[in-house]
Protein backbone atom coordinates (compact mmCIF):
# COMPACT_ATOMS: atom_id res chain seq x y z
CA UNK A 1 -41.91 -38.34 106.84
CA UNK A 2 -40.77 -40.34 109.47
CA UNK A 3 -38.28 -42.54 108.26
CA UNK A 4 -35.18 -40.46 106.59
CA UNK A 5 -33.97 -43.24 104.69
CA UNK A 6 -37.47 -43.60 102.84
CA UNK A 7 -37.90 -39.77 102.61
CA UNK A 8 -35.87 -39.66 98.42
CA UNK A 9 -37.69 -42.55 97.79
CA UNK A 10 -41.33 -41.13 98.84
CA UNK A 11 -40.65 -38.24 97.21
CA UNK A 12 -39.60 -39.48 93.86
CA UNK A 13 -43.44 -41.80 93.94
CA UNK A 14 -45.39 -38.69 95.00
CA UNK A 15 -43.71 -37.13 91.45
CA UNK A 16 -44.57 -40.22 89.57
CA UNK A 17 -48.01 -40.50 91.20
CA UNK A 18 -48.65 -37.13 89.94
CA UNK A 19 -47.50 -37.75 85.88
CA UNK A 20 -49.55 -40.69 85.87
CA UNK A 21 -52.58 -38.62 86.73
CA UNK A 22 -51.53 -36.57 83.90
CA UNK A 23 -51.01 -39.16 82.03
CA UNK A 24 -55.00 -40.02 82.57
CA UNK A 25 -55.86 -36.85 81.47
CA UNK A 26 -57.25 -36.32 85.27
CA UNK A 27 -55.74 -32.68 85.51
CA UNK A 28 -57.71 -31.79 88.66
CA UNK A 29 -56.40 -35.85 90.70
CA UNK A 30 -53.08 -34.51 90.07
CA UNK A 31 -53.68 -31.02 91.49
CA UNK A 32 -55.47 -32.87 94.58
CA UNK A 33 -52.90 -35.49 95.27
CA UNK A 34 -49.88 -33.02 94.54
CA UNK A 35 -51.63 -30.94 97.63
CA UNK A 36 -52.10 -34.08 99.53
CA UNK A 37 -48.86 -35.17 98.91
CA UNK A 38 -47.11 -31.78 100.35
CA UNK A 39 -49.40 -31.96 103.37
CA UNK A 40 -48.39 -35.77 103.88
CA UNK A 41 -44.49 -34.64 103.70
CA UNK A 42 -43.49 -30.93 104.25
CA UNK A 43 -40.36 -31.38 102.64
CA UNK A 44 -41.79 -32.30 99.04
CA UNK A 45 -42.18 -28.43 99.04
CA UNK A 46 -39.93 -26.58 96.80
CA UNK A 47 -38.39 -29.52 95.22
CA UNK A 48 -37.16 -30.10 91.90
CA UNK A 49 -40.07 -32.53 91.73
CA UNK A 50 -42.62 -30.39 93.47
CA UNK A 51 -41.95 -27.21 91.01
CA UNK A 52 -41.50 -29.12 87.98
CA UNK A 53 -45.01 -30.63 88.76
CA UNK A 54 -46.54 -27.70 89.28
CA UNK A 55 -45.51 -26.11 86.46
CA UNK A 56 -46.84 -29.26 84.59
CA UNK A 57 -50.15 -28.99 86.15
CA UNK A 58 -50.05 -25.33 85.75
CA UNK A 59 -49.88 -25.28 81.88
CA UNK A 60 -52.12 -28.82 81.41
CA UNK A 61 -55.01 -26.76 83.16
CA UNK A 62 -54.33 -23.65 81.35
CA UNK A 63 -53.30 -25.95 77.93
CA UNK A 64 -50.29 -23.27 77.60
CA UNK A 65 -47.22 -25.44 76.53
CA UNK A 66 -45.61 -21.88 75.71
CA UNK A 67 -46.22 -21.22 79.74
CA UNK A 68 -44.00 -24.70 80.27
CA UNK A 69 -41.68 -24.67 77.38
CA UNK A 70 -40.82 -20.73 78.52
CA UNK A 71 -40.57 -21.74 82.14
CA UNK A 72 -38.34 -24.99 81.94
C-alpha cells in the first residue's frame, strides 16, 4: 500500500472480505482473495489477521475444527 494512513484500515477489510467468503460457504473465493490480497499489500503477511485467516481457511477446507480449536 501506498498510503500509510489507509494501510490498518485495508488490512482490517481484506480480513473481513475473507470471513464473508466463509461466511458464503465459498471456501476456495476466500483462499483466492486471501492470496490476492497478500500480493495487493506485502505487509498483510504474517498478521494477526493474515494467520488467523489462514488457519480458518485451513480447517473449513479440511472441515477439522479440532485443527482450529487446537491451533487458536
Amino acid at each position: 500500500m501506498q498510503n500509510k494512513l489507509t494501510a490498518p484500515s485495508a488490512k482490517e477489510l481484506y480480513f473481513k472480505a475473507v470471513l464473508l467468503f466463509l461466511a458464503n460457504d465459498d471456501v476456495v473465493g476466500a483462499d483466492q482473495a486471501l492470496k490476492r490480497y497478500m500480493n495487493n499489500d506485502p505487509t498483510f503477511f504474517n498478521t494477526r489477521q493474515q494467520k488467523f485467516a489462514q488457519a480458518l481457511i485451513t480447517s473449513v477446507k479440511e472441515q477439522n475444527l479440532g485443527l482450529f480449536s487446537n491451533e487458536w
